[in-house]
PDB file of N, CA and C in Angstrom:
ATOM      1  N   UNK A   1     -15.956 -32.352 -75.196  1.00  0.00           N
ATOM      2  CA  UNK A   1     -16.145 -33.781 -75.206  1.00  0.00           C
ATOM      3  C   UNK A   1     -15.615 -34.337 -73.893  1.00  0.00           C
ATOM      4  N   UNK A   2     -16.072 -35.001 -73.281  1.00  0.00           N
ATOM      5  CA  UNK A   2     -16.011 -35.770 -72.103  1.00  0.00           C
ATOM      6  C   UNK A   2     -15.408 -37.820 -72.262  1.00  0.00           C
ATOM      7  N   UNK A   3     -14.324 -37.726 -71.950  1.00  0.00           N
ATOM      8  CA  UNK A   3     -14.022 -39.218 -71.911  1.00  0.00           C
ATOM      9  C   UNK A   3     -14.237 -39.436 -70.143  1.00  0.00           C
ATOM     10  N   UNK A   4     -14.953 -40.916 -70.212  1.00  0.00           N
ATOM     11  CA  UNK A   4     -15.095 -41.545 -68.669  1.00  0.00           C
ATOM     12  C   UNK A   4     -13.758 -42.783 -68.726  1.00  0.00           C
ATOM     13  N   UNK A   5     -13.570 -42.935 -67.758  1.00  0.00           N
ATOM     14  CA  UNK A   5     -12.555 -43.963 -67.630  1.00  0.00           C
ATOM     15  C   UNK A   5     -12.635 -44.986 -66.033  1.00  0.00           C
ATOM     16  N   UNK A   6     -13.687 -45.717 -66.600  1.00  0.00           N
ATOM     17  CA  UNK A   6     -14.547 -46.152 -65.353  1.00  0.00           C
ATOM     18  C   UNK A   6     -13.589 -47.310 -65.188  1.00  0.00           C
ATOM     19  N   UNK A   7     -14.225 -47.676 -63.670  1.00  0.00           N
ATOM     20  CA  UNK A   7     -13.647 -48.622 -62.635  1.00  0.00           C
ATOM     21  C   UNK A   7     -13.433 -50.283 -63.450  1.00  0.00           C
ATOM     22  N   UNK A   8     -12.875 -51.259 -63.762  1.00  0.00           N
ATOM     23  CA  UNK A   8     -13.395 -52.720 -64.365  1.00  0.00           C
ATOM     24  C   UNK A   8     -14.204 -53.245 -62.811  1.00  0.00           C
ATOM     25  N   UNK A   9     -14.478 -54.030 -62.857  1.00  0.00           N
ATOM     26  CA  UNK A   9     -16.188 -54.476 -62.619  1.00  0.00           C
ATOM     27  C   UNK A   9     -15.883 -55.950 -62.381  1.00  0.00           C
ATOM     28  N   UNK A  10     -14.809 -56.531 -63.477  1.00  0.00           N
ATOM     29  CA  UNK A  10     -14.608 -58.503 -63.596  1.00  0.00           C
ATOM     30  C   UNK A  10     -14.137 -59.033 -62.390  1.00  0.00           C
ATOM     31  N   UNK A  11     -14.135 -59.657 -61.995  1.00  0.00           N
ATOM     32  CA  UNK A  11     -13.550 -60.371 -60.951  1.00  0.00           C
ATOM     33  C   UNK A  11     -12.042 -60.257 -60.818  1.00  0.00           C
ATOM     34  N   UNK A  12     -11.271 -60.140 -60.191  1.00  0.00           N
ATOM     35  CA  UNK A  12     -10.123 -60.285 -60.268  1.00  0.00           C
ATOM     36  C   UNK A  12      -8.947 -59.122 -61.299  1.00  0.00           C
ATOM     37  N   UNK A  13      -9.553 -58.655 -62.349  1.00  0.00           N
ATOM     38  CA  UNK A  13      -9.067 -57.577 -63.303  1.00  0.00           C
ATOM     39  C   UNK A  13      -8.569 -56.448 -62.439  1.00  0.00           C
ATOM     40  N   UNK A  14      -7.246 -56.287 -63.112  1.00  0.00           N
ATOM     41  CA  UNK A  14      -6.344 -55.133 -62.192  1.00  0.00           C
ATOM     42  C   UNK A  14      -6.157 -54.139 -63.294  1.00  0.00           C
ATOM     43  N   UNK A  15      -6.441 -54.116 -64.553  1.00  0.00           N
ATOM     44  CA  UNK A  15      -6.331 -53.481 -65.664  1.00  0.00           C
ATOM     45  C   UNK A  15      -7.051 -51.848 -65.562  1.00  0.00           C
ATOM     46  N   UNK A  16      -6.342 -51.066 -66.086  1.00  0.00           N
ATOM     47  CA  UNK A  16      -7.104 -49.465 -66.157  1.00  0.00           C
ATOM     48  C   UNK A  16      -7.263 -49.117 -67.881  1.00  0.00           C
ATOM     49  N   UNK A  17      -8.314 -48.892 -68.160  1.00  0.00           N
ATOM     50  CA  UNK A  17      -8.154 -48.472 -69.591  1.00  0.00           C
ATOM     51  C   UNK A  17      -7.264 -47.234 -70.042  1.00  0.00           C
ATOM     52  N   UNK A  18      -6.667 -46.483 -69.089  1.00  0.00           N
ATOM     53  CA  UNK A  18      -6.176 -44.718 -69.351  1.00  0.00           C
ATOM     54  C   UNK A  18      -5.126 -44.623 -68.273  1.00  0.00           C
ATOM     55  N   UNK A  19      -4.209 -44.743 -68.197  1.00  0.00           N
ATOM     56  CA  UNK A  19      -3.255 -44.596 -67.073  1.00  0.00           C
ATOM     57  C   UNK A  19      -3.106 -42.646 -67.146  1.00  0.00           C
ATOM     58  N   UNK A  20      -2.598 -42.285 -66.024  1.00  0.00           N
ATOM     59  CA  UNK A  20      -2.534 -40.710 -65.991  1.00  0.00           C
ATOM     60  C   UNK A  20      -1.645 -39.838 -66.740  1.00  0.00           C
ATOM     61  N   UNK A  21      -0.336 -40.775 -67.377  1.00  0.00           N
ATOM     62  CA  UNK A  21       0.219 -39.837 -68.049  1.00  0.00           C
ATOM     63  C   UNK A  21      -0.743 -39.722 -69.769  1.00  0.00           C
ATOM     64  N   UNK A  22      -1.697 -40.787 -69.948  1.00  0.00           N
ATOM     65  CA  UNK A  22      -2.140 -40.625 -71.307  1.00  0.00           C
ATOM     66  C   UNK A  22      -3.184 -39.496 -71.071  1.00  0.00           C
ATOM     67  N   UNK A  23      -3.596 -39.485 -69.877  1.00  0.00           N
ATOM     68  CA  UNK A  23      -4.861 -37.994 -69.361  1.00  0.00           C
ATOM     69  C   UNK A  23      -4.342 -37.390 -69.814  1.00  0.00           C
ATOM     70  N   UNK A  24      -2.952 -36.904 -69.797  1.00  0.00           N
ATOM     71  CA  UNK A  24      -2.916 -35.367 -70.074  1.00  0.00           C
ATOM     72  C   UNK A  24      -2.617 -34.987 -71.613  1.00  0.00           C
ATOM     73  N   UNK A  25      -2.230 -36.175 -72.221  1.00  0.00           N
ATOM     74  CA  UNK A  25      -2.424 -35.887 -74.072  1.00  0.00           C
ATOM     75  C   UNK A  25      -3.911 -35.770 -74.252  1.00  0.00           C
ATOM     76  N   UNK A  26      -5.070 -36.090 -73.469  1.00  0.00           N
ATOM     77  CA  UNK A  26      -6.309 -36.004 -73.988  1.00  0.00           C
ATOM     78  C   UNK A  26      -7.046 -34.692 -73.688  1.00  0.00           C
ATOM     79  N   UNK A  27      -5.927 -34.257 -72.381  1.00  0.00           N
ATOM     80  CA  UNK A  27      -6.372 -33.166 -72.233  1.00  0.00           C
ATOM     81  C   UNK A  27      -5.925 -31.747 -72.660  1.00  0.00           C
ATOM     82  N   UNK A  28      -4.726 -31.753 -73.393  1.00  0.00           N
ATOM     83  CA  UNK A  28      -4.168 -31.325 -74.211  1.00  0.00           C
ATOM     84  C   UNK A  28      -5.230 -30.993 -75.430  1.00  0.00           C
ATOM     85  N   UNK A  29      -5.848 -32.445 -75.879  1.00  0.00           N
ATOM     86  CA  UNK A  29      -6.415 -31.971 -76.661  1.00  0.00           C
ATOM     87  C   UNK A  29      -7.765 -31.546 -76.552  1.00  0.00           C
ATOM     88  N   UNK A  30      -7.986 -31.154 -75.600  1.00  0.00           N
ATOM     89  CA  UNK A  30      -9.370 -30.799 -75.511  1.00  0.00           C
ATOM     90  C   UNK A  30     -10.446 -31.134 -74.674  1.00  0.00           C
ATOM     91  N   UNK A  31      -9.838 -32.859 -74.180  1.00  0.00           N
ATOM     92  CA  UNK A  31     -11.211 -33.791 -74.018  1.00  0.00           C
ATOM     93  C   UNK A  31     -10.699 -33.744 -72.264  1.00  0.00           C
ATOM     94  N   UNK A  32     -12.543 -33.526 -72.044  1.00  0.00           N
ATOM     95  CA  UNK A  32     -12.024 -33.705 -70.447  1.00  0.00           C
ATOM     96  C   UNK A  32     -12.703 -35.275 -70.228  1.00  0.00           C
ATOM     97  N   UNK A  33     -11.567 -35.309 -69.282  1.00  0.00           N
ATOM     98  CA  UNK A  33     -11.307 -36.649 -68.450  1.00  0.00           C
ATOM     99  C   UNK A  33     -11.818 -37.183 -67.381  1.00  0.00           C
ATOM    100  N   UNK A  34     -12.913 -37.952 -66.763  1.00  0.00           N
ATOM    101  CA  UNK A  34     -13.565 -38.361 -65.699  1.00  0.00           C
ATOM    102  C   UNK A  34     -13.393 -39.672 -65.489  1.00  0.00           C
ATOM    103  N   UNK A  35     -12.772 -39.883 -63.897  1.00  0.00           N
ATOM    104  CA  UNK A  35     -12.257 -40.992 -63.823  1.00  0.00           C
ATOM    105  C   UNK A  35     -13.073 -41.502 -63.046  1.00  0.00           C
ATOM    106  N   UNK A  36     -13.527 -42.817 -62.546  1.00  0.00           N
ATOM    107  CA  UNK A  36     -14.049 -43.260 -61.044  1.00  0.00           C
ATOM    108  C   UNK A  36     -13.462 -43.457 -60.077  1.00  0.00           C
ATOM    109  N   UNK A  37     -13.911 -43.200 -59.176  1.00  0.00           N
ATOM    110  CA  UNK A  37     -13.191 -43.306 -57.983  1.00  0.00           C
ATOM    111  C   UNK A  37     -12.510 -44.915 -57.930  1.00  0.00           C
ATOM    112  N   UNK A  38     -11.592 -45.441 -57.742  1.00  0.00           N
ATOM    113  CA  UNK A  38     -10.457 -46.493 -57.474  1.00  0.00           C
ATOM    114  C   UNK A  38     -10.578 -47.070 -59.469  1.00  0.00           C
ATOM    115  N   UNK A  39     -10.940 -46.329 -60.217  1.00  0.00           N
ATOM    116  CA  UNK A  39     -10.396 -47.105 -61.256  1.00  0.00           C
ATOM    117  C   UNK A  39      -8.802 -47.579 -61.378  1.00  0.00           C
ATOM    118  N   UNK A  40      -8.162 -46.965 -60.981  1.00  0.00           N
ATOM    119  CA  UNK A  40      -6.672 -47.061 -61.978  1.00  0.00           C
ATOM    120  C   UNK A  40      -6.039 -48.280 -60.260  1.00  0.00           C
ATOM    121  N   UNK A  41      -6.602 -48.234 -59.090  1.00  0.00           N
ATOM    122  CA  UNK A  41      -6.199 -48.664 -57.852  1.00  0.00           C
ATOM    123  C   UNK A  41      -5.741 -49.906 -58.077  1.00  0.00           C
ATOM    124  N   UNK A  42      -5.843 -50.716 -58.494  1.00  0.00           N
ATOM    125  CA  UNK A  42      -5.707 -51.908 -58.922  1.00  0.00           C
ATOM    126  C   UNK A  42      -4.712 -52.345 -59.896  1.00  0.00           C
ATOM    127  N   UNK A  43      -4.265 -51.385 -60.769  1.00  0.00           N
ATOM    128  CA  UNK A  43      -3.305 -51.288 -61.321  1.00  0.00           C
ATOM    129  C   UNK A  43      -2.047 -50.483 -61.207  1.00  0.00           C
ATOM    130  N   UNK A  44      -2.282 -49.797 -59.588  1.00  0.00           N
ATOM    131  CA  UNK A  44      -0.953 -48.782 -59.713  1.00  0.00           C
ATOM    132  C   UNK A  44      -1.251 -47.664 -59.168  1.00  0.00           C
ATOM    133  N   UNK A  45      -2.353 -47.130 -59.640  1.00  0.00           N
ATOM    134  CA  UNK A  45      -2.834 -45.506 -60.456  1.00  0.00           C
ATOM    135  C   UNK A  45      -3.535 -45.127 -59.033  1.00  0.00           C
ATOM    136  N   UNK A  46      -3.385 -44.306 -57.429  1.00  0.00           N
ATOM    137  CA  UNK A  46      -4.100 -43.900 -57.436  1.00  0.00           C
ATOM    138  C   UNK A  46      -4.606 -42.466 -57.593  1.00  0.00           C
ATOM    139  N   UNK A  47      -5.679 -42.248 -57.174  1.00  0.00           N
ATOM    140  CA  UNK A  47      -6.278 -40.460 -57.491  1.00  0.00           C
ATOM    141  C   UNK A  47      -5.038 -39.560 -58.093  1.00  0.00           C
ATOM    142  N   UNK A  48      -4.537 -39.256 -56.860  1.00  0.00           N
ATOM    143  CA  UNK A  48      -3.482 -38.266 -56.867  1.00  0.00           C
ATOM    144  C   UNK A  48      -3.034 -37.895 -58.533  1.00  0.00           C
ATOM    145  N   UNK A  49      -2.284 -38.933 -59.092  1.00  0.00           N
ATOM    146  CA  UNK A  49      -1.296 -39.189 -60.226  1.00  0.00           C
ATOM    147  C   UNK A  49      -2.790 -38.352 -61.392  1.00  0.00           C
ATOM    148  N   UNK A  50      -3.617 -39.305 -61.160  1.00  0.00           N
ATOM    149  CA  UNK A  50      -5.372 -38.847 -62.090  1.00  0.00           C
ATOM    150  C   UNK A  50      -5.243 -36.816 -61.885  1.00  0.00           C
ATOM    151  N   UNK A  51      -5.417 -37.147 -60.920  1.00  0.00           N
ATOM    152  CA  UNK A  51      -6.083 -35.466 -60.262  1.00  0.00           C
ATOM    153  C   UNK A  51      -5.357 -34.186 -61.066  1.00  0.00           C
ATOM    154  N   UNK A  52      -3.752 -34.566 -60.773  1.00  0.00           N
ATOM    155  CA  UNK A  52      -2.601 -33.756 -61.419  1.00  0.00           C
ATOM    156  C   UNK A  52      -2.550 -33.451 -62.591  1.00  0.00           C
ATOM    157  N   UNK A  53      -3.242 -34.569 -63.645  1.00  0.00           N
ATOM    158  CA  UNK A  53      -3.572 -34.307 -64.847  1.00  0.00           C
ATOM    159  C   UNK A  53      -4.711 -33.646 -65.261  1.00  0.00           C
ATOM    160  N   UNK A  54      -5.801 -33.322 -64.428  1.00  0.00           N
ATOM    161  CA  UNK A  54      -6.658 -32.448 -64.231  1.00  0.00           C
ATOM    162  C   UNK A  54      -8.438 -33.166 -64.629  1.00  0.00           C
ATOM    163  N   UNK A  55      -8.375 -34.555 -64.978  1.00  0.00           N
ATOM    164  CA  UNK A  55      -9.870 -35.020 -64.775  1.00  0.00           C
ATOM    165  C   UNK A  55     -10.765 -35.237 -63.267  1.00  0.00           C
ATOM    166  N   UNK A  56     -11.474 -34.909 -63.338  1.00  0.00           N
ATOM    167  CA  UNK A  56     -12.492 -35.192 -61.997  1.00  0.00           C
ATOM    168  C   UNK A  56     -12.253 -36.514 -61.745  1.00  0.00           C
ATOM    169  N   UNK A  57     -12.703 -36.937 -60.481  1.00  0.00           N
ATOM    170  CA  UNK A  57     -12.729 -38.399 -59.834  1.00  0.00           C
ATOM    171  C   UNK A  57     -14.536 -38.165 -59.378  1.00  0.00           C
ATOM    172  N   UNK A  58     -14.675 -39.267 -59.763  1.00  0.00           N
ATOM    173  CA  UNK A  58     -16.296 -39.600 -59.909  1.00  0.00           C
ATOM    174  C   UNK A  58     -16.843 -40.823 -59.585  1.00  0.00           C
ATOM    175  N   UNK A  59     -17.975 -40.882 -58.651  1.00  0.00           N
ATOM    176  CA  UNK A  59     -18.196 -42.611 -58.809  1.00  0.00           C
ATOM    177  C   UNK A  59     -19.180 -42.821 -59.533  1.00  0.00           C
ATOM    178  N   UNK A  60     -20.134 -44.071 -60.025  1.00  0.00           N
ATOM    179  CA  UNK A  60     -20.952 -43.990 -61.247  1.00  0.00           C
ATOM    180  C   UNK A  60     -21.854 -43.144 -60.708  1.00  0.00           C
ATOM    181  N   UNK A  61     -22.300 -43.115 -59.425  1.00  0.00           N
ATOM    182  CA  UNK A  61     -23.767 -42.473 -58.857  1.00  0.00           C
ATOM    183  C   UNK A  61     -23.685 -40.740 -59.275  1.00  0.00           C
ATOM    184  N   UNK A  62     -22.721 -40.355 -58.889  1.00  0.00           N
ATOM    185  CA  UNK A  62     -22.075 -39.072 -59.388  1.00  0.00           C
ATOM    186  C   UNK A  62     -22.646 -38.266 -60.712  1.00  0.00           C
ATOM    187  N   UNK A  63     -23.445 -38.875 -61.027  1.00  0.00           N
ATOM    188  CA  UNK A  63     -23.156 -38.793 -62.881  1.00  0.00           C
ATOM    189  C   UNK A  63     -22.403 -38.784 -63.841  1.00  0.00           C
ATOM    190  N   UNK A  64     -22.063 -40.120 -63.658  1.00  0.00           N
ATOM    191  CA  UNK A  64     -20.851 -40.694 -64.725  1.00  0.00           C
ATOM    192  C   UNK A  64     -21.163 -40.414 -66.019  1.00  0.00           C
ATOM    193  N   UNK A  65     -21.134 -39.541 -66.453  1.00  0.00           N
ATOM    194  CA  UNK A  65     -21.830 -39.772 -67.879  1.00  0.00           C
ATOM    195  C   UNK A  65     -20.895 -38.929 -69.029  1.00  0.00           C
ATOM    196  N   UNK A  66     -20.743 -40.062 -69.748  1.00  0.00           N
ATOM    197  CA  UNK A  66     -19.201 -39.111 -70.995  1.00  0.00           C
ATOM    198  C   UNK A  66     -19.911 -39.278 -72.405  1.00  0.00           C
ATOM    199  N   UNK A  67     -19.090 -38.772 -73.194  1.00  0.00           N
ATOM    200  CA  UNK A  67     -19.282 -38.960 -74.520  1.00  0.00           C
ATOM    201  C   UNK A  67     -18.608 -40.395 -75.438  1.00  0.00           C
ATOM    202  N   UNK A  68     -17.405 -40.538 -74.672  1.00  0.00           N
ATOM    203  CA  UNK A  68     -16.659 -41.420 -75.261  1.00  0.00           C
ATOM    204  C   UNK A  68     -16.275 -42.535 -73.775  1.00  0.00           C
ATOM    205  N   UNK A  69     -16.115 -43.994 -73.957  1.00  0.00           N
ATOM    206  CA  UNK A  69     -15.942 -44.618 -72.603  1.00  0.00           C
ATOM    207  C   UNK A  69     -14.641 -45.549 -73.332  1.00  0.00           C
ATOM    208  N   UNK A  70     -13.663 -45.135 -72.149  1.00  0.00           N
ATOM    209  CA  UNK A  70     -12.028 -45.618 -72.260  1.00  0.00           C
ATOM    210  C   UNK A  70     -12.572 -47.185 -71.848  1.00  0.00           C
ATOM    211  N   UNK A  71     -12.267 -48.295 -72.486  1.00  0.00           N
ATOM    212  CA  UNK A  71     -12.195 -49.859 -71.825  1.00  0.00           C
ATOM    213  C   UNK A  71     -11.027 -50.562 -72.311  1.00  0.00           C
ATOM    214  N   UNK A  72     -10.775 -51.142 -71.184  1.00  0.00           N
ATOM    215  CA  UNK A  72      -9.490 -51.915 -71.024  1.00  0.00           C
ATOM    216  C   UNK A  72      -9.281 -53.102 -71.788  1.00  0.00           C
TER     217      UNK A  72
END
């Protein structure tokens, strides 16, 4: 199973739906993790902190495409 944890989009929103330490309980359990490129940037989070927990960094063009979508 694939969770995406895409970029917010709103104007002004600094919010991340998945910060990196919750990646790695999901990946624990199983579910891999695909982030977009500067999702978490805005709130703190960048790549690096994502990467360590082991989901891809992706932008939508990429083929963003999950099973389940993390929103803030």
């Amino acid at each position: 199973m694939k969770l995406g944890v895409p970029r917010e989009t709103f104007p002004g929103e600094r919010r991340v739906a998945v910060v990196p330490a919750v990646v790695a309980g999901y990946a624990k359990a199983g579910i891999e993790g695909v982030v977009e490129r500067g999702a978490g940037a805005s709130a703190g989070f960048p790549h690096a902190p994502y990467q360590a927990q082991g989901p891809a960094i992706a932008t939508r063009d990429e083929g963003f495409a999950f099973d389940i979508l993390a929103q803030g």
